[in-house]
N, C-alpha and C. Protein backbone atom coordinates (compact mmCIF):
# COMPACT_ATOMS: atom_id res chain seq x y z
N UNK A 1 19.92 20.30 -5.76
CA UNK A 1 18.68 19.52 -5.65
C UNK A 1 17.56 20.43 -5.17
N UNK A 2 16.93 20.42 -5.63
CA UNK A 2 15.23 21.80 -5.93
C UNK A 2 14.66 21.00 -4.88
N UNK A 3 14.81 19.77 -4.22
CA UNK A 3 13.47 19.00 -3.31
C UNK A 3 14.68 18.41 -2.20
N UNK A 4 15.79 19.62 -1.95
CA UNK A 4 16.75 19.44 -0.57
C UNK A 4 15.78 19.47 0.86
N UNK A 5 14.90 20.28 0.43
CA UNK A 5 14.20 20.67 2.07
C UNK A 5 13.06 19.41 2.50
N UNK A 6 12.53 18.62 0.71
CA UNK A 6 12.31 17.19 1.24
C UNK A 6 13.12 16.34 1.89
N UNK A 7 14.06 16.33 1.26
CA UNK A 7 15.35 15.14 1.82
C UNK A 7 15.41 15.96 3.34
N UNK A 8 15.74 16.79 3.92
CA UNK A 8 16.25 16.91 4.72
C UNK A 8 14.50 16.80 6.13
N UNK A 9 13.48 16.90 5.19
CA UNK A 9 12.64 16.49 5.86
C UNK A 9 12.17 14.60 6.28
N UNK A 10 12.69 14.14 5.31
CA UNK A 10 13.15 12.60 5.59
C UNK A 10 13.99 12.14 6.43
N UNK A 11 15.08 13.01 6.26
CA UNK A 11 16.44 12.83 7.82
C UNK A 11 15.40 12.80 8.59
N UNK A 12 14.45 13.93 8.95
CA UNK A 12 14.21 14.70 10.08
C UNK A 12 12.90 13.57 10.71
N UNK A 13 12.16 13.09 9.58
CA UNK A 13 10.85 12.63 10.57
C UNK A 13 10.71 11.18 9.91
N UNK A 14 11.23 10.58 8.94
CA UNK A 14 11.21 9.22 8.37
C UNK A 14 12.26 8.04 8.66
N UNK A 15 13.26 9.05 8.45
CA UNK A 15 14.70 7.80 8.42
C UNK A 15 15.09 7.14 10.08
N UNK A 16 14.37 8.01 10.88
CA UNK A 16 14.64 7.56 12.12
C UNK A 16 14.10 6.72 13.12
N UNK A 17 12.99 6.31 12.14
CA UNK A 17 12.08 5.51 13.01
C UNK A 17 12.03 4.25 13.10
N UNK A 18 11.98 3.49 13.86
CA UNK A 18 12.34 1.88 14.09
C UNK A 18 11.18 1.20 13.24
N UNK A 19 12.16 -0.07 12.76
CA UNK A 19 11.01 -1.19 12.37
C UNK A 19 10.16 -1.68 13.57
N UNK A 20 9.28 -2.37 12.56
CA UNK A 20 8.87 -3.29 14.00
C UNK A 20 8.09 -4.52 13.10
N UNK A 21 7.76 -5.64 13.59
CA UNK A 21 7.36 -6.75 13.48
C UNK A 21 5.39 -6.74 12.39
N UNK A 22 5.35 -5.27 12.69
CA UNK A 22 4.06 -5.04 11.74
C UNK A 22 4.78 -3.96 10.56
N UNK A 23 5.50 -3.10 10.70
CA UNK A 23 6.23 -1.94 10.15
C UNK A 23 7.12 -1.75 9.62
N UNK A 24 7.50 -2.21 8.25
CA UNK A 24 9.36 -2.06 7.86
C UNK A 24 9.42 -0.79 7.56
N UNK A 25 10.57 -0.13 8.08
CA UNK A 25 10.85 1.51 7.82
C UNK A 25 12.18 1.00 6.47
N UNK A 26 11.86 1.09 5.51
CA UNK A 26 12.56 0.53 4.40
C UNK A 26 13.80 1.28 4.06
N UNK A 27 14.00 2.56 4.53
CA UNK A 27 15.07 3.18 5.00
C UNK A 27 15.64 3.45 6.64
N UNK A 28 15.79 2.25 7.61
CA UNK A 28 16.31 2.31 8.57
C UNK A 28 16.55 0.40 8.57
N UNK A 29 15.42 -0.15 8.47
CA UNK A 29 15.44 -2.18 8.67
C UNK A 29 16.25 -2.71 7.78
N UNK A 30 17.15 -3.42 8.28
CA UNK A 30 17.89 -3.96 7.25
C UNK A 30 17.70 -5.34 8.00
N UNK A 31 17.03 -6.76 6.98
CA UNK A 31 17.30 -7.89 7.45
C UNK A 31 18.00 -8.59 6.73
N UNK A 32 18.82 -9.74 7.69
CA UNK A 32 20.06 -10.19 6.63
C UNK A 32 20.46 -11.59 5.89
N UNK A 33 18.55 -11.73 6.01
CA UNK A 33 18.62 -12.69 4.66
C UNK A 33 17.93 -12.46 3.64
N UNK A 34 17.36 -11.31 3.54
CA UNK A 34 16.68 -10.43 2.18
C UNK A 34 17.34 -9.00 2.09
N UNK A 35 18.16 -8.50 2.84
CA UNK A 35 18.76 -7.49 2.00
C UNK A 35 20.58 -7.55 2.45
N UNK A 36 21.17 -7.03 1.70
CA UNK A 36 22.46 -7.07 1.08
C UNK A 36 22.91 -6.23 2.39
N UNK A 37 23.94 -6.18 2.72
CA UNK A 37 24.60 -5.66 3.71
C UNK A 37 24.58 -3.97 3.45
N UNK A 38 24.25 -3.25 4.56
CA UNK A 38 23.69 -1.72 4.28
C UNK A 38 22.83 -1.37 3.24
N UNK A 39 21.94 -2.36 2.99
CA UNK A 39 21.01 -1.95 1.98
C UNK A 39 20.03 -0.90 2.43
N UNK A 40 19.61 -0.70 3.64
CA UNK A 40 19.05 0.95 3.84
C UNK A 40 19.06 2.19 3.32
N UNK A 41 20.40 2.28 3.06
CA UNK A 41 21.50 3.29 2.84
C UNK A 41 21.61 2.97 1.66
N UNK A 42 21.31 2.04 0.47
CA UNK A 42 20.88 1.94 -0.61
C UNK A 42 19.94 2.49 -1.05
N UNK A 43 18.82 2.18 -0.34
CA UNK A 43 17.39 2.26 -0.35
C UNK A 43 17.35 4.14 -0.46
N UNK A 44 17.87 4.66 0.81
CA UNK A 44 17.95 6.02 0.77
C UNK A 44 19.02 6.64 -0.19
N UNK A 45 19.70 5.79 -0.76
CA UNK A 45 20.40 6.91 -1.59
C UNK A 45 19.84 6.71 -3.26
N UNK A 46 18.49 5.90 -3.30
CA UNK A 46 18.16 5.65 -4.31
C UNK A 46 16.98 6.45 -4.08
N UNK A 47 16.38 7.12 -2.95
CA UNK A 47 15.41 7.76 -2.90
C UNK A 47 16.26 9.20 -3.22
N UNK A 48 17.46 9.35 -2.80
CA UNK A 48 18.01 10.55 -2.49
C UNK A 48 17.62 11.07 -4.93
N UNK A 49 18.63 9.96 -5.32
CA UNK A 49 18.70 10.25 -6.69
C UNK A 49 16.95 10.24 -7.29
N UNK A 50 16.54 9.62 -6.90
CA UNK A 50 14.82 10.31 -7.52
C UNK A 50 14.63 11.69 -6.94
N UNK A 51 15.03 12.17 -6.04
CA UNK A 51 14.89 13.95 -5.86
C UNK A 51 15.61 14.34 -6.35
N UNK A 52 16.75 14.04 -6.87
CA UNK A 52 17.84 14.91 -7.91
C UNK A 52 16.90 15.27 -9.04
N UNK A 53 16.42 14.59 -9.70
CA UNK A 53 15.49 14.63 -10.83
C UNK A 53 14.31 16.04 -10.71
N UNK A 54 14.59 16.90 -10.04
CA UNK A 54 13.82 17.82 -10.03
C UNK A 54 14.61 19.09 -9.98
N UNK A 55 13.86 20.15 -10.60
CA UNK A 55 14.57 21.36 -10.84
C UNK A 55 13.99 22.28 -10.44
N UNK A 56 12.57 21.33 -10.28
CA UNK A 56 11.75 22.51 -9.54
C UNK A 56 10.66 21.73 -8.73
N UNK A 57 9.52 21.96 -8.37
CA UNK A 57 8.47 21.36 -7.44
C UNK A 57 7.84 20.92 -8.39
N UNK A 58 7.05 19.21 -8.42
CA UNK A 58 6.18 18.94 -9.39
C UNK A 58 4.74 19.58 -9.11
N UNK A 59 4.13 19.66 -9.85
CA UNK A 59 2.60 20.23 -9.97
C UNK A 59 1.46 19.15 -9.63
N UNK A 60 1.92 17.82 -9.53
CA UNK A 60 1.31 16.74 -9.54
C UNK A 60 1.89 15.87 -8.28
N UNK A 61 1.58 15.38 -7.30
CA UNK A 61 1.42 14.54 -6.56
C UNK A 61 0.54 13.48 -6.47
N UNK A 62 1.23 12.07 -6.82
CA UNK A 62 0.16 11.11 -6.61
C UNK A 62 0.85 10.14 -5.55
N UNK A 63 -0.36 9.65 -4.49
CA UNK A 63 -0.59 9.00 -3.54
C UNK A 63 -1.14 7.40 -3.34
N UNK A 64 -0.27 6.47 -3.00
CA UNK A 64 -0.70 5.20 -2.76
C UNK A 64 -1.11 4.98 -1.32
N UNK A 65 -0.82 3.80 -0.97
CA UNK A 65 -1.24 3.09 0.45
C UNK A 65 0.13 2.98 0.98
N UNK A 66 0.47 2.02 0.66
CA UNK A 66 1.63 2.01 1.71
C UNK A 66 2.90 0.62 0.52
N UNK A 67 3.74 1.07 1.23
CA UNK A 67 4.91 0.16 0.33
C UNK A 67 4.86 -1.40 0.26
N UNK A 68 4.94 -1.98 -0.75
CA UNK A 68 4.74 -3.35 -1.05
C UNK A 68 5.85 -3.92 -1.37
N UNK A 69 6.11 -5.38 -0.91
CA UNK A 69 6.87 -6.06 -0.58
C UNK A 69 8.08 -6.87 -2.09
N UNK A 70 7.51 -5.92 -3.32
CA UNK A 70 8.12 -6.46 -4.21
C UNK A 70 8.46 -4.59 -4.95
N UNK A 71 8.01 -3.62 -4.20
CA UNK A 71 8.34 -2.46 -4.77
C UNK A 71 9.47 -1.84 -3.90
N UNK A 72 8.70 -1.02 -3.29
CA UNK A 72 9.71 0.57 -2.28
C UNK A 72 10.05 -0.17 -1.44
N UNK A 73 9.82 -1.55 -0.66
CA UNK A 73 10.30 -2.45 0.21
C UNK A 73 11.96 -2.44 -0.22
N UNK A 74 12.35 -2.82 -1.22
CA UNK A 74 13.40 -3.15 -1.92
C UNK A 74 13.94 -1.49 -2.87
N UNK A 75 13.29 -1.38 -3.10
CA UNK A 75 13.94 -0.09 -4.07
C UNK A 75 13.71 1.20 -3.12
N UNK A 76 13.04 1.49 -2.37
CA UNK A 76 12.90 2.60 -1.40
C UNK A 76 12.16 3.77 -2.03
N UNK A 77 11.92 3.48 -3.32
CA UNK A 77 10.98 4.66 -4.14
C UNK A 77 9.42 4.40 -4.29
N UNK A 78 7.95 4.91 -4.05
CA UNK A 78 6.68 3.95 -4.53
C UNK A 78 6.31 4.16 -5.73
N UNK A 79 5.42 2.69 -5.70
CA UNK A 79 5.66 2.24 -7.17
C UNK A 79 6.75 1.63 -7.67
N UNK A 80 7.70 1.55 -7.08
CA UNK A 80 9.20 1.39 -8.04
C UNK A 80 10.08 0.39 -7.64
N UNK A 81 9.98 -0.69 -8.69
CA UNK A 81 11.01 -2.18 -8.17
C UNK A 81 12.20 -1.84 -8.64
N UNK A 82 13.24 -2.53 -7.80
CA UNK A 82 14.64 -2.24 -7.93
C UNK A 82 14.95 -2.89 -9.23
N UNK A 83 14.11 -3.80 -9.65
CA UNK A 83 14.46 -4.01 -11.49
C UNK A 83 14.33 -2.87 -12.03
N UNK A 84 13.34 -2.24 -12.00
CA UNK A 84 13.47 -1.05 -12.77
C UNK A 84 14.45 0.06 -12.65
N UNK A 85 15.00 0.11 -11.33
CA UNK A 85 16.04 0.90 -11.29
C UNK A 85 17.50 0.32 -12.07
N UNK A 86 17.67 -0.90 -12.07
CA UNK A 86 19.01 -1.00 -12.06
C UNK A 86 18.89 -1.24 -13.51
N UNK A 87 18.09 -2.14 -14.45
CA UNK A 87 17.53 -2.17 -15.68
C UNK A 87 17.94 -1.09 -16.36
N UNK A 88 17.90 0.22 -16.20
CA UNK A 88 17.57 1.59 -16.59
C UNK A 88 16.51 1.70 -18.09
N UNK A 89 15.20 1.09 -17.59
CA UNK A 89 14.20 1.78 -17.93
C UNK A 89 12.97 3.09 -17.62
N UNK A 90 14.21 3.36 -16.69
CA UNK A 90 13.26 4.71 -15.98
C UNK A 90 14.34 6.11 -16.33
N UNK A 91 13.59 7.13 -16.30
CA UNK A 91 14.51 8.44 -15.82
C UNK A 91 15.91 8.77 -15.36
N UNK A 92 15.81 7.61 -14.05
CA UNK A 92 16.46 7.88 -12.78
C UNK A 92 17.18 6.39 -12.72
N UNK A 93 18.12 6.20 -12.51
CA UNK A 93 18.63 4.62 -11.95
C UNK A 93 18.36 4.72 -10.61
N UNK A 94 19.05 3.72 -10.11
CA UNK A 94 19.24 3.22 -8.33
C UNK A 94 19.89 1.59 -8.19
N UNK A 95 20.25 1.65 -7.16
CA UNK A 95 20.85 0.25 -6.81
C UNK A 95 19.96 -0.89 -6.23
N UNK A 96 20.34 -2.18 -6.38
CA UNK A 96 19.94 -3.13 -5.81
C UNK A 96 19.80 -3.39 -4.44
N UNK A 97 19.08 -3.38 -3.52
CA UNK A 97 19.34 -3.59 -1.91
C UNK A 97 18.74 -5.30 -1.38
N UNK A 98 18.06 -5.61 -2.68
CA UNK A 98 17.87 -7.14 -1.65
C UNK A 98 19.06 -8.14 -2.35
N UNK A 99 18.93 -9.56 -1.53
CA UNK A 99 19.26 -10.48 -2.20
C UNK A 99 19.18 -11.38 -3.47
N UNK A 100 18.16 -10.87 -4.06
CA UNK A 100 16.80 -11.86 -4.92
C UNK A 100 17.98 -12.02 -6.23
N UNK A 101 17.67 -13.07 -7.03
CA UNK A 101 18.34 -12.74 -8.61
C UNK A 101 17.43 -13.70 -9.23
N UNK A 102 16.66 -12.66 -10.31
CA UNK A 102 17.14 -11.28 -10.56
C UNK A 102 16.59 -10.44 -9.37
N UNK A 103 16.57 -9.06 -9.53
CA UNK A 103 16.00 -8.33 -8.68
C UNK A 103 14.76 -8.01 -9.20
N UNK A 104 13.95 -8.27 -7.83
CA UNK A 104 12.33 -8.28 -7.31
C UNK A 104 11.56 -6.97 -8.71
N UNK A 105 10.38 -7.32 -9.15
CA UNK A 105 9.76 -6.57 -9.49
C UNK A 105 8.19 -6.69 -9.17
N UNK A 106 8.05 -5.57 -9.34
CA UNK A 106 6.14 -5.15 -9.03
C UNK A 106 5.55 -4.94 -10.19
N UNK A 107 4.39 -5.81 -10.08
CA UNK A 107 3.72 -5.21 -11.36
C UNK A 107 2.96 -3.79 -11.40
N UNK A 108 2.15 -3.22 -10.22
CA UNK A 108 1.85 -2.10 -10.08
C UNK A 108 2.63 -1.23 -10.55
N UNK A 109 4.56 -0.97 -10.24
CA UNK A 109 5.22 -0.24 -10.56
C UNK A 109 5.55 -0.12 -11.87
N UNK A 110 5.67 -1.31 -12.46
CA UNK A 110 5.60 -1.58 -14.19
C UNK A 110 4.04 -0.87 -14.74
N UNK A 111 3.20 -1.12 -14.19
CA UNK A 111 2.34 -0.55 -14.89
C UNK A 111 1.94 1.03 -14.81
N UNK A 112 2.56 1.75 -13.54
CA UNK A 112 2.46 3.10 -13.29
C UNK A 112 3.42 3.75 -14.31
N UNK A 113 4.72 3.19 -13.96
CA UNK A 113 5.92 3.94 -15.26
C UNK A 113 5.48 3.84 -16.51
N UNK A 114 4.96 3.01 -16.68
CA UNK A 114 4.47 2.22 -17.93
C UNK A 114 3.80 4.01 -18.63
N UNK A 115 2.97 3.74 -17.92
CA UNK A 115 1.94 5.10 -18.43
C UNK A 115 2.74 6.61 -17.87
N UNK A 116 3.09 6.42 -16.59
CA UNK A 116 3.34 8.02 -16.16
C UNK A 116 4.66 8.71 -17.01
N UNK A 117 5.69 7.97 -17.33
CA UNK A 117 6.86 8.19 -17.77
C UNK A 117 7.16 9.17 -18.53
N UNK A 118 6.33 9.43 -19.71
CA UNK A 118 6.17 10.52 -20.52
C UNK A 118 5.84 11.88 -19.56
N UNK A 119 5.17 12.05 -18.55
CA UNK A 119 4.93 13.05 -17.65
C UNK A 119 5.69 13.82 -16.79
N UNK A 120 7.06 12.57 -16.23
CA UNK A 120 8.26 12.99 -15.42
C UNK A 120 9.04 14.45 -15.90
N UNK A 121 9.45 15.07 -15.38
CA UNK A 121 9.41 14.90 -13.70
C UNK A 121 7.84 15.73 -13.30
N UNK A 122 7.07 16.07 -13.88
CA UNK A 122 5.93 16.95 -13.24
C UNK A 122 5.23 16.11 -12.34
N UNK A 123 6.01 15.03 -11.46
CA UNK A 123 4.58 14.56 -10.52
C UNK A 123 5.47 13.88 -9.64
N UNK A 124 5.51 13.75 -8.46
CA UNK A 124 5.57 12.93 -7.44
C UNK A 124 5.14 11.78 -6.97
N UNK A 125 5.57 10.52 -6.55
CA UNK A 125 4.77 9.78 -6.33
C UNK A 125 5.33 9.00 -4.97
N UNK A 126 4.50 8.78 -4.06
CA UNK A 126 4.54 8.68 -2.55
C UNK A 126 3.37 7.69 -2.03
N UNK A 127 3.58 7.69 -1.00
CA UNK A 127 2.72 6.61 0.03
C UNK A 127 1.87 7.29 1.37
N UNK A 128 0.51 7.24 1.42
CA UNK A 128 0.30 7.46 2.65
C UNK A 128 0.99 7.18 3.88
N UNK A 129 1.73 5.82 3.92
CA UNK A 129 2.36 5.57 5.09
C UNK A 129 3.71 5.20 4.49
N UNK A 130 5.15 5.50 5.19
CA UNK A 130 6.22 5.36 4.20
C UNK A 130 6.81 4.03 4.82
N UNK A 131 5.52 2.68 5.82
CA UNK A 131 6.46 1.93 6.29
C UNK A 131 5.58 0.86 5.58
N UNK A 132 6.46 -0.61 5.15
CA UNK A 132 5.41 -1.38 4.91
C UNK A 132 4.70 -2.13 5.76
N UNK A 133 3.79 -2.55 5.70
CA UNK A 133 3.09 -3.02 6.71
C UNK A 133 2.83 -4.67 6.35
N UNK A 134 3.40 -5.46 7.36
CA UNK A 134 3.33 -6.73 7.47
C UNK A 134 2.59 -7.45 8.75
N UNK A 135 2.66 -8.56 8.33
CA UNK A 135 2.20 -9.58 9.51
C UNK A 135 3.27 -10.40 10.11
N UNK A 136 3.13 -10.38 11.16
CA UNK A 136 4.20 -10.83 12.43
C UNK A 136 5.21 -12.09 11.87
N UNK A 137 6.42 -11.82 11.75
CA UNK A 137 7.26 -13.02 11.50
C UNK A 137 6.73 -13.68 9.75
N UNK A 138 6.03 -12.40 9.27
CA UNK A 138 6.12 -12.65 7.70
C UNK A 138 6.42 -11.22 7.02
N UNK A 139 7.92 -11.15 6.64
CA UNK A 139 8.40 -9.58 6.59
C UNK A 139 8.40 -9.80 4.81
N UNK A 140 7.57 -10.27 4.07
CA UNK A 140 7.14 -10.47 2.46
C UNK A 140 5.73 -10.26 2.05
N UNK A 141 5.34 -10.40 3.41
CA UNK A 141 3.74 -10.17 3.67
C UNK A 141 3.42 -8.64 2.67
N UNK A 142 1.59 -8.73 3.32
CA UNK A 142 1.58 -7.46 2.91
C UNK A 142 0.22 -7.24 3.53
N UNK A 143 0.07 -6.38 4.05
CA UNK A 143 -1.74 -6.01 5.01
C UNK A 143 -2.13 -4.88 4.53
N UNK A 144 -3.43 -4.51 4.52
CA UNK A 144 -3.80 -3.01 4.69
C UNK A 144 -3.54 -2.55 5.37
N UNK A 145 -3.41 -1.18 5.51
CA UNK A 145 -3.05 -0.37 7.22
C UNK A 145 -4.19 -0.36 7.73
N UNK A 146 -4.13 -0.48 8.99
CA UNK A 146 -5.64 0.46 9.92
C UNK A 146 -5.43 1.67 9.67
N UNK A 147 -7.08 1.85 9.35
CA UNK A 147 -7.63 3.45 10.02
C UNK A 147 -6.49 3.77 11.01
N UNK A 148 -6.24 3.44 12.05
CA UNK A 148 -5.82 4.04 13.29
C UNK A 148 -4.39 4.23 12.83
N UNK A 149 -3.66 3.25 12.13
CA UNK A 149 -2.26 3.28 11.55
C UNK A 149 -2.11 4.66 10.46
N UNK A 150 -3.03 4.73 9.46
CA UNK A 150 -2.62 6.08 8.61
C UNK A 150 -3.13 7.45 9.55
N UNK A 151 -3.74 7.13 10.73
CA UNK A 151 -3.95 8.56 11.22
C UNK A 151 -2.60 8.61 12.07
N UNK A 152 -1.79 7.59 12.47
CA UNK A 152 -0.67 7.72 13.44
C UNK A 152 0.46 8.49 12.58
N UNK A 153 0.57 8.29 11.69
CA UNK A 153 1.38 8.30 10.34
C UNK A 153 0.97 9.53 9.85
N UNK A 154 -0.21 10.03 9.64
CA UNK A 154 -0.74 11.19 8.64
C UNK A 154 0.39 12.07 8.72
N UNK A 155 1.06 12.73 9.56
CA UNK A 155 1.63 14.27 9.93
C UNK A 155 2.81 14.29 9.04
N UNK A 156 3.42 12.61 8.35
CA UNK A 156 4.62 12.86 7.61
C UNK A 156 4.15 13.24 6.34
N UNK A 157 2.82 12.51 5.89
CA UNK A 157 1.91 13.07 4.52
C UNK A 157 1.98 14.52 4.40
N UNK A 158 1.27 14.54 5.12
CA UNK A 158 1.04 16.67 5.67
C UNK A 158 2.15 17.18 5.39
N UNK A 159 3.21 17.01 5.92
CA UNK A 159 4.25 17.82 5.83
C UNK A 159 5.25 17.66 4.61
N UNK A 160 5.00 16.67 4.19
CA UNK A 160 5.57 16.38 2.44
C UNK A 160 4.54 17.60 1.35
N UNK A 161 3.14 17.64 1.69
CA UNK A 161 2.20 18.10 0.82
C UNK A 161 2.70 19.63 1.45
N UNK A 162 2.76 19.73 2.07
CA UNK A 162 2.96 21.40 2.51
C UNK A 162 4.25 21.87 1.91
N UNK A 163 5.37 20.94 1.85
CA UNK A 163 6.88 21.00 1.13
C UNK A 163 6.35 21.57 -0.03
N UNK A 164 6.19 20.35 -0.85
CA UNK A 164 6.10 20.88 -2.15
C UNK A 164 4.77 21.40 -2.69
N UNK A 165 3.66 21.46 -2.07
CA UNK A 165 2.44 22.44 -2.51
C UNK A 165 2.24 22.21 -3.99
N UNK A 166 1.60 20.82 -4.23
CA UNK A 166 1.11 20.46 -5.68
C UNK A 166 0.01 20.91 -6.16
N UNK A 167 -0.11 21.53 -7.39
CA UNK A 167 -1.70 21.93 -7.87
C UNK A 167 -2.45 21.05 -7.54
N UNK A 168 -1.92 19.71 -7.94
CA UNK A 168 -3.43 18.48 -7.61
C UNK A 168 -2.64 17.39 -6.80
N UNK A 169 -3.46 16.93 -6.09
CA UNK A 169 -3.27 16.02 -5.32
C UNK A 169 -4.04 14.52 -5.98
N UNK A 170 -3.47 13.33 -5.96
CA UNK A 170 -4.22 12.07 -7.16
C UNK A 170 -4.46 10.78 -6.04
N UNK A 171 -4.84 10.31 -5.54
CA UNK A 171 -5.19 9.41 -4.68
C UNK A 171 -5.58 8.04 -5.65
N UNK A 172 -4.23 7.13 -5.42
CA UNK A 172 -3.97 5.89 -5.74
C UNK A 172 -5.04 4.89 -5.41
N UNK A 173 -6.22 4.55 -5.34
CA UNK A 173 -7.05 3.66 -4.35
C UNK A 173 -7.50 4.42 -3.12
N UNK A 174 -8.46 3.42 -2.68
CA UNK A 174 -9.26 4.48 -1.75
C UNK A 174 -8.52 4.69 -0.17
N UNK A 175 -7.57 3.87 0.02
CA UNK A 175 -7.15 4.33 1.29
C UNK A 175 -6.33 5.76 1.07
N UNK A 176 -5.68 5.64 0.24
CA UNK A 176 -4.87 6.85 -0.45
C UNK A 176 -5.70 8.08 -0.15
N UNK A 177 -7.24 7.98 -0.44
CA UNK A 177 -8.27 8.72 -0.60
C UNK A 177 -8.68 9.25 0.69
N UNK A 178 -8.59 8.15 1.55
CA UNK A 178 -9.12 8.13 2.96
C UNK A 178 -8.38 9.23 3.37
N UNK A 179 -7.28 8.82 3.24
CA UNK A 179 -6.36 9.21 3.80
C UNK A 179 -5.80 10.68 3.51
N UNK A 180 -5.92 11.29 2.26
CA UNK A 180 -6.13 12.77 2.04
C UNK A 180 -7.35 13.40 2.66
N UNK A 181 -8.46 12.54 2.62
CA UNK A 181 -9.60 13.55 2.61
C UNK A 181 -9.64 13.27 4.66
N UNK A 182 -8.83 12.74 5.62
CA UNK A 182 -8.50 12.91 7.01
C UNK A 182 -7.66 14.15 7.44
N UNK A 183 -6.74 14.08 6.15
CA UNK A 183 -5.94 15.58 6.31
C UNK A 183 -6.47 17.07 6.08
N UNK A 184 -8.00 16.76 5.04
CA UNK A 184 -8.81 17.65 4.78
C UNK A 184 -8.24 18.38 3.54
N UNK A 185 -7.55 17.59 2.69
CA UNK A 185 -7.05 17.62 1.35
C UNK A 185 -7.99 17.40 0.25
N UNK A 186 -8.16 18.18 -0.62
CA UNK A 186 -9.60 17.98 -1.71
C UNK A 186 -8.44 16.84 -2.54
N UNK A 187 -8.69 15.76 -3.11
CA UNK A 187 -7.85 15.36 -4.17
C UNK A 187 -8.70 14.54 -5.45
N UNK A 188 -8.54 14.08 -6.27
CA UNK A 188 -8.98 13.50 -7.33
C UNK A 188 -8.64 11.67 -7.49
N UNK A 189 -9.26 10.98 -7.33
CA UNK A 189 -9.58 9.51 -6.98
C UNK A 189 -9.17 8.76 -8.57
N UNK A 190 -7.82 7.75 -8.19
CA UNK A 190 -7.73 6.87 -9.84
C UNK A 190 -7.74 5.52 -9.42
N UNK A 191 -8.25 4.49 -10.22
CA UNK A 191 -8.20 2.97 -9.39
C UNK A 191 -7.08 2.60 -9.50
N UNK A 192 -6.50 2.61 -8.35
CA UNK A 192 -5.28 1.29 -8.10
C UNK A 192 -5.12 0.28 -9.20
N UNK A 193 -3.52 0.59 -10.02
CA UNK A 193 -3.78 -0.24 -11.31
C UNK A 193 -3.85 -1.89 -10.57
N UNK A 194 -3.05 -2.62 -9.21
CA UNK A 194 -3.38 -3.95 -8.71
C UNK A 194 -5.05 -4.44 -9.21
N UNK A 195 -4.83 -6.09 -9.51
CA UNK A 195 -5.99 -6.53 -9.33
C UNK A 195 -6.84 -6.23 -10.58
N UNK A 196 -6.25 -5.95 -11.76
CA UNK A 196 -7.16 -6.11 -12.71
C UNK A 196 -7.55 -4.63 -12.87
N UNK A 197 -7.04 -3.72 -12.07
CA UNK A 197 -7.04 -2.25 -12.22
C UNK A 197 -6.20 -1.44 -13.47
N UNK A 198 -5.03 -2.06 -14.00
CA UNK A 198 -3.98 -1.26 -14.90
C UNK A 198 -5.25 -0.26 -16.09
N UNK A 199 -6.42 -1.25 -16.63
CA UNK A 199 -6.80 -0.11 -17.92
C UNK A 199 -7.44 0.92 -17.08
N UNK A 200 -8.15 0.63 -16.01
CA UNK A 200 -8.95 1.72 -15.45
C UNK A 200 -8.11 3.22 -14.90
N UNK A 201 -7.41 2.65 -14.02
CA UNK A 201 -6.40 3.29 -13.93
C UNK A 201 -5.01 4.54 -14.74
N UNK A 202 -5.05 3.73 -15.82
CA UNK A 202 -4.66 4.46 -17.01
C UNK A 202 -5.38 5.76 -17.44
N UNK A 203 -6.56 4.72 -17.93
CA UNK A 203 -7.85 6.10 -18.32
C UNK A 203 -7.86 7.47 -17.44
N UNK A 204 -7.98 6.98 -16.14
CA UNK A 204 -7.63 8.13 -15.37
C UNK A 204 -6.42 9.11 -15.29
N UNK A 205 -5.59 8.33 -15.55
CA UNK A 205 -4.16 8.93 -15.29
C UNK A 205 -4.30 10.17 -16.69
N UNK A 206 -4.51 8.97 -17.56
CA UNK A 206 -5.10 10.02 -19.12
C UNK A 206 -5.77 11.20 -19.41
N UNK A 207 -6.82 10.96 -18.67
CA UNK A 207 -7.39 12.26 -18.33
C UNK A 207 -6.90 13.40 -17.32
N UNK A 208 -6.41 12.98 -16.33
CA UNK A 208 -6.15 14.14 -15.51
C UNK A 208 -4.73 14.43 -15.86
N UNK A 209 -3.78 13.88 -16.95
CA UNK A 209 -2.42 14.78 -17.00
C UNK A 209 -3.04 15.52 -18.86
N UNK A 210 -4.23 15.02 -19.15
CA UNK A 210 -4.75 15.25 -20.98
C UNK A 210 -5.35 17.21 -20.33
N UNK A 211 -5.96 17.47 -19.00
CA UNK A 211 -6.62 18.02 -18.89
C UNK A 211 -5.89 19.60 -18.55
């Protein structure tokens, strides 16, 4: 595995950190009426097999907000619902970790593969913050992060971007954006396909892998 010194940077500063009542660490929280017994350990060994998929460092890194409650919540990859893993319409499989039937999908993630797929493996795709962020005693929820939350968080960004050292850096929506240009990262801005975003979004994606 060409992206071991990622994984072993996930042991080191991700997998260990507690949930909390605003924060699911989607590889450590396991709750046990939405996910399957050791579904963590799902979650991470479905992140583990999306780094198999590399042979070498991608050239492309693109950046969201933070994990959503019908994507990496459940599948542990961003962008990526555990339908799509187990389906095998992607690259890469992975297993199921919630309860749901069928299993949960995102439309964001349908619409990113949708377009990026032809590109794999040359790009990465990640989260400013790798926890999801909810509201108290609603763990389906979904919030923006604070300012103050992606600067608490920044140093695991940093040290993923320093791992693999991508020619370009792609900022998913503007917190994505915020949130590179705090680290003092030059990157290139695409609209968040959510919300009526998928054509805009595309176009962009179009251009910067056409270029």
């Amino acid at each position: 595995m060409q992206l071991k010194s990622l994984w072993d940077y996930f042991e080191q500063e991700v997998f260990n950190i507690e949930s909390s009542d605003i924060f699911w660490n989607p590889y450590n929280g396991e709750n046990t009426e939405l996910d399957i017994k050791d579904g963590y350990l799902i979650r991470r060994n479905n992140l583990k097999n999306y780094l198999h998929q590399f042979n070498q460092f991608p050239e492309y890194m693109l950046i969201g907000e933070a994990p959503g409650p019908w994507g990496c919540r459940f599948s542990g990859l961003a962008f990526t619902s555990e339908r799509q893993l187990v389906e095998g319409s992607l690259p890469f499989s992975g297993q199921q970790s919630s309860t749901f039937t069928p299993p949960v999908v995102e439309r964001s993630g349908t619409v990113l593969w949708g377009i990026l797929k032809p590109y794999h493996p040359n790009f990465f795709v990640w989260n400013s913050i790798p926890f999801h962020p909810t509201d108290p005693g609603k763990p389906l929820s979904i919030r923006t992060p604070r300012k103050n939350e992606l600067k608490q968080y920044s140093y695991i960004l940093q040290g993923m971007i320093e791992i693999i050292k991508p020619k370009s850096l792609i900022a998913i929506g503007r917190k994505a954006e915020q949130s590179l240009e705090y680290l003092g990262f030059e990157c290139v801005y695409v609209r968040h396909p959510s919300r009526g975003g998928a054509n805009v979004f595309r176009r962009g994606i179009a251009e910067i892998f056409s270029s």
